[in-house]
C-alpha atoms as a PDB file:
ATOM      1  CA  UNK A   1      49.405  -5.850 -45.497  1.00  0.00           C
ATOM      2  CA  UNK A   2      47.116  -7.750 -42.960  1.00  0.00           C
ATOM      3  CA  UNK A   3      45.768 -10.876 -44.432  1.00  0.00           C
ATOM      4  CA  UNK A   4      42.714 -13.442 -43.857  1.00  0.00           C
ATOM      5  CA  UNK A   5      43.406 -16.664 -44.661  1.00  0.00           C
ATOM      6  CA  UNK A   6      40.638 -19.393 -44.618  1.00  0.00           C
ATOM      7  CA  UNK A   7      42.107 -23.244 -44.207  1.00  0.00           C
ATOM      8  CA  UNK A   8      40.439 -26.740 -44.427  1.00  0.00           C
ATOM      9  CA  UNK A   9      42.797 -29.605 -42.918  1.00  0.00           C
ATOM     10  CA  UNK A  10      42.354 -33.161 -42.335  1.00  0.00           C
ATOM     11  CA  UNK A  11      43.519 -33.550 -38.723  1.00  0.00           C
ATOM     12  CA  UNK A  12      44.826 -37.076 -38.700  1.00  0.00           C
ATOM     13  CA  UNK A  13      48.295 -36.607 -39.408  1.00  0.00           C
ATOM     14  CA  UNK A  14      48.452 -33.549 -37.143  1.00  0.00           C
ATOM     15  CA  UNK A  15      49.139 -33.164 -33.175  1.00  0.00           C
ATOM     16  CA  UNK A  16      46.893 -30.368 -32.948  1.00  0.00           C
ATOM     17  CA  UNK A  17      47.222 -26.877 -34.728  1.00  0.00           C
ATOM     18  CA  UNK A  18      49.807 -24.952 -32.258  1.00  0.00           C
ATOM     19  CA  UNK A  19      53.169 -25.870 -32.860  1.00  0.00           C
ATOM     20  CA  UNK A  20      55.026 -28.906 -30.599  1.00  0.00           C
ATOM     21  CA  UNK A  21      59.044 -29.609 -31.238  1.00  0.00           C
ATOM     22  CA  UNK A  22      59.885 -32.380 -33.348  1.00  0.00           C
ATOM     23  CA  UNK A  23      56.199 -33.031 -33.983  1.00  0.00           C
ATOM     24  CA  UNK A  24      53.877 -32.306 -36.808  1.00  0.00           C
ATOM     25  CA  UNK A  25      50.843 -29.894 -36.464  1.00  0.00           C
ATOM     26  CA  UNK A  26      48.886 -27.775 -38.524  1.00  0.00           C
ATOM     27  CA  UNK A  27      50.916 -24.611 -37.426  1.00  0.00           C
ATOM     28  CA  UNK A  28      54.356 -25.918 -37.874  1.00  0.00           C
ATOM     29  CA  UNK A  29      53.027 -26.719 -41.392  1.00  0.00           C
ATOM     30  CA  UNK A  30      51.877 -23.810 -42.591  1.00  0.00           C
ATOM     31  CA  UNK A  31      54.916 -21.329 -40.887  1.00  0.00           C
ATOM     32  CA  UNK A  32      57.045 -23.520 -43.297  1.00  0.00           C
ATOM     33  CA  UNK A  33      54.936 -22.654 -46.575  1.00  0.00           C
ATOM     34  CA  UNK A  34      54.288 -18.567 -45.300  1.00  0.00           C
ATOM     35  CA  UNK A  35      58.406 -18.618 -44.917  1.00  0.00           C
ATOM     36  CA  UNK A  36      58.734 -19.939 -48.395  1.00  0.00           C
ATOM     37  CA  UNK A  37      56.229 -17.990 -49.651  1.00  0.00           C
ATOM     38  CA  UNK A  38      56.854 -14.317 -48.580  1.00  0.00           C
ATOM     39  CA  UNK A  39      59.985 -12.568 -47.550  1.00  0.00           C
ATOM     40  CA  UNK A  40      58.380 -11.358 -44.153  1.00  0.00           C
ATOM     41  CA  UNK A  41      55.279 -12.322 -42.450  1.00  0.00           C
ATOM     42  CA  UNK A  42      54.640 -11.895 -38.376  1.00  0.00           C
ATOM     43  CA  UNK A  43      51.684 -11.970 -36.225  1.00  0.00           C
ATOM     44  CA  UNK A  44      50.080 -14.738 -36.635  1.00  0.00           C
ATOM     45  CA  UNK A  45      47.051 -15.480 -34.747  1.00  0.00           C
ATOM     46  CA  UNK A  46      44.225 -18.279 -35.432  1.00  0.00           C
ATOM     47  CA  UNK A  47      40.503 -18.610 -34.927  1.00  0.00           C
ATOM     48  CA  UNK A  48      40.739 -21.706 -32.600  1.00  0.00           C
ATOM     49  CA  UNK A  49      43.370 -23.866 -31.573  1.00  0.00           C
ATOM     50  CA  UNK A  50      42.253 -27.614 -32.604  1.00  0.00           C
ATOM     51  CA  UNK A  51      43.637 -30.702 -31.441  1.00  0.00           C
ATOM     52  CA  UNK A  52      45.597 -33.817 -32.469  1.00  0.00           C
ATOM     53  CA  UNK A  53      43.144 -35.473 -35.195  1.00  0.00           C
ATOM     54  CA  UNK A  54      40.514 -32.874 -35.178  1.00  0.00           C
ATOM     55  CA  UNK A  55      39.464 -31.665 -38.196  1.00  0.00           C
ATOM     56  CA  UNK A  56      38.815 -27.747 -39.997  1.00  0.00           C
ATOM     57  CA  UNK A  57      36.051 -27.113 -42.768  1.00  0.00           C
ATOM     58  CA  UNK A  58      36.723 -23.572 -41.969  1.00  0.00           C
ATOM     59  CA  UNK A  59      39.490 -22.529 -40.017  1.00  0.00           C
ATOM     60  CA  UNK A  60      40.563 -18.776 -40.017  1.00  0.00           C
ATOM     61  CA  UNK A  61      44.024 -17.181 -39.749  1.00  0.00           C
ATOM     62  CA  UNK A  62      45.548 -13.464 -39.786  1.00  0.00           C
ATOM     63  CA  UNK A  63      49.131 -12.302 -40.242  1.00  0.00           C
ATOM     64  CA  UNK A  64      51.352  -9.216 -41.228  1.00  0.00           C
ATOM     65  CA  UNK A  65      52.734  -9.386 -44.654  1.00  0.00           C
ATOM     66  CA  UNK A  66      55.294  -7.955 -46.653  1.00  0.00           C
ATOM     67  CA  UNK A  67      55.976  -8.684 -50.336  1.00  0.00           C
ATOM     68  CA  UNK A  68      54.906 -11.976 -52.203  1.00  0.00           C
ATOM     69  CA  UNK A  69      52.183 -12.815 -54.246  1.00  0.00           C
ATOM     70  CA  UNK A  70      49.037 -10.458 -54.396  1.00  0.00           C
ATOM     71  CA  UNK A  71      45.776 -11.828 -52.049  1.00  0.00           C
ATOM     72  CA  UNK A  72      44.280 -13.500 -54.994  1.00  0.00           C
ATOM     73  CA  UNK A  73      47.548 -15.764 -55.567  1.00  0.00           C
ATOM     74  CA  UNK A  74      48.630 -16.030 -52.284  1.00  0.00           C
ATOM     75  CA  UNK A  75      45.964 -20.024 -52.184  1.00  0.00           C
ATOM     76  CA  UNK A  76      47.801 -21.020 -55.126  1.00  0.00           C
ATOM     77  CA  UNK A  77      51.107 -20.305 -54.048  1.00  0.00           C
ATOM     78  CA  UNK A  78      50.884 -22.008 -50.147  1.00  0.00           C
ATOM     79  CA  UNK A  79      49.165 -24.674 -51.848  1.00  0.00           C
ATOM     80  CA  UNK A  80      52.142 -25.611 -53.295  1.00  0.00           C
ATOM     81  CA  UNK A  81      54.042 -25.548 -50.288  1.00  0.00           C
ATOM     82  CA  UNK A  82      51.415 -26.866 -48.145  1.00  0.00           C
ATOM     83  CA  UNK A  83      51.264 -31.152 -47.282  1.00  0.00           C
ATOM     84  CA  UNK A  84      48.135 -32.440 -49.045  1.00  0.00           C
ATOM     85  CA  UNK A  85      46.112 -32.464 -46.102  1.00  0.00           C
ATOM     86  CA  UNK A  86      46.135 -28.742 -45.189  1.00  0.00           C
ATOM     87  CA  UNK A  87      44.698 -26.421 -48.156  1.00  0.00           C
ATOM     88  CA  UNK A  88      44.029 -22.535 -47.930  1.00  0.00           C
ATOM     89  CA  UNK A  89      40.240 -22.154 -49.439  1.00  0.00           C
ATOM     90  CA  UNK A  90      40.709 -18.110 -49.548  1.00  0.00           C
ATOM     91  CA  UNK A  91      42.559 -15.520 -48.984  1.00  0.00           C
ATOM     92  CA  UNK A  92      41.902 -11.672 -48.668  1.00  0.00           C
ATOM     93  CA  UNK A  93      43.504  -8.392 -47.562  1.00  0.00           C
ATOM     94  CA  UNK A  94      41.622  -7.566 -44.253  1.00  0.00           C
ATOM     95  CA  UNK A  95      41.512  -4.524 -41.740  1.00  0.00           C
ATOM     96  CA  UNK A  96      44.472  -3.715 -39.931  1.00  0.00           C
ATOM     97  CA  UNK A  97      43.230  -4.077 -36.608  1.00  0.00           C
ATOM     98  CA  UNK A  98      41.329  -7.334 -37.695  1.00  0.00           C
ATOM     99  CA  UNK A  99      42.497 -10.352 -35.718  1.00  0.00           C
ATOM    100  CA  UNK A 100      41.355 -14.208 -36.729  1.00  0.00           C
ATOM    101  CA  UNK A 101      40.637 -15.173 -32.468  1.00  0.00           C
ATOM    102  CA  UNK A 102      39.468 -11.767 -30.944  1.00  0.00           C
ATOM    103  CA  UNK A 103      37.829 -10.469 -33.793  1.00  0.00           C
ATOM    104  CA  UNK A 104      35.641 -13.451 -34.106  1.00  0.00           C
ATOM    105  CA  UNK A 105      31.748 -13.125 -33.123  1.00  0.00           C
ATOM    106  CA  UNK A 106      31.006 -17.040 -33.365  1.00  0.00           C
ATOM    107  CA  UNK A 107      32.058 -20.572 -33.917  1.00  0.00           C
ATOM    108  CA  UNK A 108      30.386 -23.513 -35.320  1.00  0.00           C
ATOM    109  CA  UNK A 109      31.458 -27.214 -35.219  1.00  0.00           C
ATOM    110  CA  UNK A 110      29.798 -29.981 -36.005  1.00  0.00           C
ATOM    111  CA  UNK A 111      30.678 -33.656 -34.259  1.00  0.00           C
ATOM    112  CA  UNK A 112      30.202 -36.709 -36.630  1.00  0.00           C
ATOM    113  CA  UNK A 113      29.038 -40.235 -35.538  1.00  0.00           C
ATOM    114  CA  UNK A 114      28.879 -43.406 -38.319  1.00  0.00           C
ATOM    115  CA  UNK A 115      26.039 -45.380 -37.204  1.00  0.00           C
ATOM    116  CA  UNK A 116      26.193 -48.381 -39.693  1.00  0.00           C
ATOM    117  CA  UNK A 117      26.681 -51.692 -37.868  1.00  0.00           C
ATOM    118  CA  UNK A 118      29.491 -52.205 -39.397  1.00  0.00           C
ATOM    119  CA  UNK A 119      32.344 -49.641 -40.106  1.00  0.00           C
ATOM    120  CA  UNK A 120      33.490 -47.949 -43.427  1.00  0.00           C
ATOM    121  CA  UNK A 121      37.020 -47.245 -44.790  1.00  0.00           C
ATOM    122  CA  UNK A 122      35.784 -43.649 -45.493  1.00  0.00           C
ATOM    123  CA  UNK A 123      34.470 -42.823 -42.777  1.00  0.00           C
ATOM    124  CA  UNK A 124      37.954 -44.011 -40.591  1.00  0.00           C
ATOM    125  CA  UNK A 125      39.203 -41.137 -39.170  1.00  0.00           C
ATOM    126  CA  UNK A 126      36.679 -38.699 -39.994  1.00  0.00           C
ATOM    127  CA  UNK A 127      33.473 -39.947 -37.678  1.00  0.00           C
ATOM    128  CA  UNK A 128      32.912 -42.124 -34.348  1.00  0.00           C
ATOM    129  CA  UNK A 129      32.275 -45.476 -35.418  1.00  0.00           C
ATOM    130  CA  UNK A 130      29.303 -46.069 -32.580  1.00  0.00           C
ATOM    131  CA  UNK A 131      26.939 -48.661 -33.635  1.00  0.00           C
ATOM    132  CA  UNK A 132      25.033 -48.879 -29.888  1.00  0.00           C
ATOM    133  CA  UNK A 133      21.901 -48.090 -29.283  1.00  0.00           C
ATOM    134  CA  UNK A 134      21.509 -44.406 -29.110  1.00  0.00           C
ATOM    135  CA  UNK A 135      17.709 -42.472 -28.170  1.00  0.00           C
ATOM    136  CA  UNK A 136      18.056 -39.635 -31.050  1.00  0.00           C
ATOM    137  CA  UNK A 137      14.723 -38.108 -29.377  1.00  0.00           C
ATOM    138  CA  UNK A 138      16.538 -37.506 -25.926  1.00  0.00           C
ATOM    139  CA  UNK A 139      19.670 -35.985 -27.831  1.00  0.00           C
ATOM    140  CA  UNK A 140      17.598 -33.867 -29.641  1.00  0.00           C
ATOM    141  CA  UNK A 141      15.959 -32.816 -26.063  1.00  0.00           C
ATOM    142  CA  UNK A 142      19.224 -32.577 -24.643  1.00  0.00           C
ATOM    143  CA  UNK A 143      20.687 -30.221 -27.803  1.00  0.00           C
ATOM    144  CA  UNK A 144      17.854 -27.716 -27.050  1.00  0.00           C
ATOM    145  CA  UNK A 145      19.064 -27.723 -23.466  1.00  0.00           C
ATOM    146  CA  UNK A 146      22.457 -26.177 -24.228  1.00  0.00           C
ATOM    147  CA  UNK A 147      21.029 -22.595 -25.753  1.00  0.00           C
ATOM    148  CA  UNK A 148      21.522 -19.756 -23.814  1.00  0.00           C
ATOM    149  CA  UNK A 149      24.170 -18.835 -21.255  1.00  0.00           C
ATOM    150  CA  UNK A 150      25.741 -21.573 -19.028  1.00  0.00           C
ATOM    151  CA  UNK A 151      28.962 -22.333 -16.979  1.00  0.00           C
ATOM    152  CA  UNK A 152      30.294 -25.677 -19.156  1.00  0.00           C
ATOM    153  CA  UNK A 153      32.873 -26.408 -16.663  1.00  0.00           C
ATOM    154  CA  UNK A 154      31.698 -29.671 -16.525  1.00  0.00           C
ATOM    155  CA  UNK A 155      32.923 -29.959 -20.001  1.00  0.00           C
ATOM    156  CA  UNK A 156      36.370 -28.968 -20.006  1.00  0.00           C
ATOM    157  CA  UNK A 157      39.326 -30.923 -18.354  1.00  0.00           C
ATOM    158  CA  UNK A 158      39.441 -30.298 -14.733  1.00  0.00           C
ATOM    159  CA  UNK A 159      43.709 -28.764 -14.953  1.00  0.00           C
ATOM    160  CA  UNK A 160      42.878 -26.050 -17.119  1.00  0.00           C
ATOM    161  CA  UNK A 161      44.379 -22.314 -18.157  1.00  0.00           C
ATOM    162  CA  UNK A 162      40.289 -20.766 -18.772  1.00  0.00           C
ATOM    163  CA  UNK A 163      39.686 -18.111 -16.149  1.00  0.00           C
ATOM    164  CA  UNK A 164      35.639 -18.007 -17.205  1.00  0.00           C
ATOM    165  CA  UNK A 165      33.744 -21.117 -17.695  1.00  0.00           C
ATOM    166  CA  UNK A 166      30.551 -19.325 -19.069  1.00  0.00           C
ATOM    167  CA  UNK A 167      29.441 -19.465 -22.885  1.00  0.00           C
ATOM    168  CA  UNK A 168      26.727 -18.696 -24.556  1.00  0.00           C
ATOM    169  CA  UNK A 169      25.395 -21.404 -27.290  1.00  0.00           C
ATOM    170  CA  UNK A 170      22.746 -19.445 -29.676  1.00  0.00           C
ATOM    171  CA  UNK A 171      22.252 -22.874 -31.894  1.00  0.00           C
ATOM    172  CA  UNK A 172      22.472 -26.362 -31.022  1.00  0.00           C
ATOM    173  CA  UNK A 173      20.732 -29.517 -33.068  1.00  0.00           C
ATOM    174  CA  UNK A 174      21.456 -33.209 -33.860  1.00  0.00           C
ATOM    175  CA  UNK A 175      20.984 -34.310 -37.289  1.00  0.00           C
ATOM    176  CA  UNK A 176      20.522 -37.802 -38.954  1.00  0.00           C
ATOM    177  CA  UNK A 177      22.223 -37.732 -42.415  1.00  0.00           C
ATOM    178  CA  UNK A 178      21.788 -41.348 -43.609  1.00  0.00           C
ATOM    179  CA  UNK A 179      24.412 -43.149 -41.508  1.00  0.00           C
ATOM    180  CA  UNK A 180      25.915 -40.420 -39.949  1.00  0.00           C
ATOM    181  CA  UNK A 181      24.478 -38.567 -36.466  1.00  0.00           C
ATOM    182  CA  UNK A 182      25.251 -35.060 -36.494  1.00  0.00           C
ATOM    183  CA  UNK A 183      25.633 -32.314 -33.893  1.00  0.00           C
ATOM    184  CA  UNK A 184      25.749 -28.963 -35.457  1.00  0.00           C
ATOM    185  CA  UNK A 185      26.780 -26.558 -32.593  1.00  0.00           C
ATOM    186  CA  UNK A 186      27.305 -22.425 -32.436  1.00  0.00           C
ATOM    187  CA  UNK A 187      28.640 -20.442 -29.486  1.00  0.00           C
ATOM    188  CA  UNK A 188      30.552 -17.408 -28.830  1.00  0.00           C
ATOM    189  CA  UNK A 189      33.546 -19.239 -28.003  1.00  0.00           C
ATOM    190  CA  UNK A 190      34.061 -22.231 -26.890  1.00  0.00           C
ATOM    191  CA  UNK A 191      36.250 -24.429 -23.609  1.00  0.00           C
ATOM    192  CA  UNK A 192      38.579 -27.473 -24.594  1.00  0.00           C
ATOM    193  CA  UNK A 193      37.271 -30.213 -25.158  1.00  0.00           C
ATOM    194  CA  UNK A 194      33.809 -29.011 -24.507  1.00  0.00           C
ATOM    195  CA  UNK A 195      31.802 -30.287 -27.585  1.00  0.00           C
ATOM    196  CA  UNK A 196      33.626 -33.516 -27.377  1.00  0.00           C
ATOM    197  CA  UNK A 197      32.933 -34.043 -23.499  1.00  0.00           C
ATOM    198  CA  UNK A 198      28.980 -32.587 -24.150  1.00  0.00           C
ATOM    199  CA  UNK A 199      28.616 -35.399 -26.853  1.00  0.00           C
ATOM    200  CA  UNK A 200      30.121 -38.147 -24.982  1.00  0.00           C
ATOM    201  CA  UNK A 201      27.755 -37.025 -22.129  1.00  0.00           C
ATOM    202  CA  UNK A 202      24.439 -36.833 -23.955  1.00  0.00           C
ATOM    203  CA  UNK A 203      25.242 -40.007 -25.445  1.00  0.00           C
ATOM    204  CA  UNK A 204      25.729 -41.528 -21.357  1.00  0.00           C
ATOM    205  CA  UNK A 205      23.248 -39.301 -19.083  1.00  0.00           C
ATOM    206  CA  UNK A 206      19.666 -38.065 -19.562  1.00  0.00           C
ATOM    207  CA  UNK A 207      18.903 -34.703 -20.195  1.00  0.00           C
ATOM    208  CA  UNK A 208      17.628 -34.033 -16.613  1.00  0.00           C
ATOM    209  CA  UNK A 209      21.462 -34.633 -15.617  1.00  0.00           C
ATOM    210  CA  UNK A 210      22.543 -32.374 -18.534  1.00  0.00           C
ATOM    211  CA  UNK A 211      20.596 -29.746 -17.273  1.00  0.00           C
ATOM    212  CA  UNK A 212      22.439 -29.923 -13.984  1.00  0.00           C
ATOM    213  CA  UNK A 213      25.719 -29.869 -14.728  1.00  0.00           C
ATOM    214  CA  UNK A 214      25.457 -26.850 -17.062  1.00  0.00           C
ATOM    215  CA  UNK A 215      24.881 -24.940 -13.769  1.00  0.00           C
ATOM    216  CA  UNK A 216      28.382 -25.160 -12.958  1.00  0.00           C
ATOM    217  CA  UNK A 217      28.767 -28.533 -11.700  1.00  0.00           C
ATOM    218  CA  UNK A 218      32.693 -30.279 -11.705  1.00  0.00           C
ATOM    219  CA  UNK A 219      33.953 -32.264 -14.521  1.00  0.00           C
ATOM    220  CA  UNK A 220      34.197 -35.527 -12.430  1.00  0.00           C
ATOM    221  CA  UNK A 221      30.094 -35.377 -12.796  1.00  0.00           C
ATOM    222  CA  UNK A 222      30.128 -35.482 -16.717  1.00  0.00           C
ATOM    223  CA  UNK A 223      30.523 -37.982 -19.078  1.00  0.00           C
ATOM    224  CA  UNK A 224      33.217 -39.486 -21.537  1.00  0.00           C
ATOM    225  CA  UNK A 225      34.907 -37.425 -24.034  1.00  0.00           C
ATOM    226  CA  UNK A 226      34.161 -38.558 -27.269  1.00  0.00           C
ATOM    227  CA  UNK A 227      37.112 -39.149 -29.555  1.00  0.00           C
ATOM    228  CA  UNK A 228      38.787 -36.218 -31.605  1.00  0.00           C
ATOM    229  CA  UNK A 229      38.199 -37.385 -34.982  1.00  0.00           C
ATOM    230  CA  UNK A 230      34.485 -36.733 -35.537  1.00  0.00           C
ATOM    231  CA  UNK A 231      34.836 -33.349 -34.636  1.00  0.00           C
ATOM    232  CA  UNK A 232      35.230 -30.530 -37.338  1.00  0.00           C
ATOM    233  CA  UNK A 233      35.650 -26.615 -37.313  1.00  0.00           C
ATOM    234  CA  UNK A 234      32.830 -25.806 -39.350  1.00  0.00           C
ATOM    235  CA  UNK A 235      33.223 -21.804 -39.965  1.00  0.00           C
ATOM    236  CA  UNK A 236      34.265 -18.520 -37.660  1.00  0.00           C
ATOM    237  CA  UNK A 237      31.870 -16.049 -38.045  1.00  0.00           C
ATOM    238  CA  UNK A 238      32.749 -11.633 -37.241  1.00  0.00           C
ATOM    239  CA  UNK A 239      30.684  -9.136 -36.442  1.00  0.00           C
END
């Protein structure tokens, strides 16, 4: 049986989701609960590969099953094996040839900045503390540069395994939720690092210089890339 699983996680107390020797990720985590959990599982394949302290609202993973609990127990029963910060939301037989990373359509994030002037226990972790100065207007001019196709290899680390730099963003917007600035981003896929490096950048340049680096210009001609725990893995979306 082929099944869908949907996860939230709280990336802290994770280095990343794929799994690192003698280290703990999100992966590593939950191959120990599926082994408890069912006799035989294989093939399993995830939405997007996040890394050390990023976070997932809505993660998505497929595997092969054999035996164990029925789809409708199977979020009870990894629960239970699961470490409090990783929880399956859902899970559901799917098509055979479905597959949680090259079935997907779309991804959405969303990257989180605390703008008190002073910090919150809550929020540590979970959001940029960044109480500077910061033109909301030009980030919202900047956001609605990013739709459409562009080559974003400006925003990805310059030693890199992606053979194609171009993605195309179909909804991009910055939000003001009381104390916390949001961007709220969707593409068809996305590079590593590249929602982290486009934030730290429209926080730095003007949108003029956004506009000319997504034409393909080098990473050395971006901005910072902001930290990795404001960032969360909103929801997959498939055709």
């Amino acid at each position: 049986m082929k099944l869908r699983l949907t996860l939230e996680y709280d990336g802290t107390p994770f280095y990343g989701w794929a799994v690192q020797p003698g280290l703990p990720t999100v992966e590593g985590a939950l191959r120990d609960a599926l082994g408890r959990v069912f006799p035989h599982w294989d093939g399993l394949a995830v939405a997007g590969r996040t890394d050390t302290g990023v976070h997932a609202r809505g993660q998505v993973v497929s595997l092969d099953v054999e035996g164990g609990p029925p789809p409708e127990r199977v979020p009870a029963a990894l629960n239970a094996e699961l470490p409090d910060e990783i929880a399956v939301a859902a899970a559901a037989e799917t098509a055979a040839d479905f597959h949680a990373r090259f079935s997907a359509s779309s991804r959405s994030y969303r990257y989180r900045i605390w703008r008190r002037a002073v910090p919150s226990p809550f929020e540590l972790g979970r959001s940029w503390w960044n109480p500077r100065p910061i033109d909301e207007a030009r980030l919202a001019e900047a956001a609605d540069l990013l739709l459409g196709r562009h080559d974003f290899r400006a925003f990805t680390p310059t030693e890199t395994t992606h053979q194609a730099f171009v993605r195309e963003v179909t909804s991009a917007a910055w939000f003001r939720r009381g104390d916390a600035l949001e961007l709220e981003i969707t593409a068809d896929s996305f590079l590593r690092h590249m929602v982290r490096t486009l934030v730290g950048t429209m926080l730095e340049l003007a949108p003029e210089d956004l506009a000319r680096l997504l034409e393909g210009a080098p990473r050395s001609e971006a901005g910072s890339t902001a930290p990795p725990w404001g960032l969360y893995l909103e929801r997959v979306d498939y055709a």
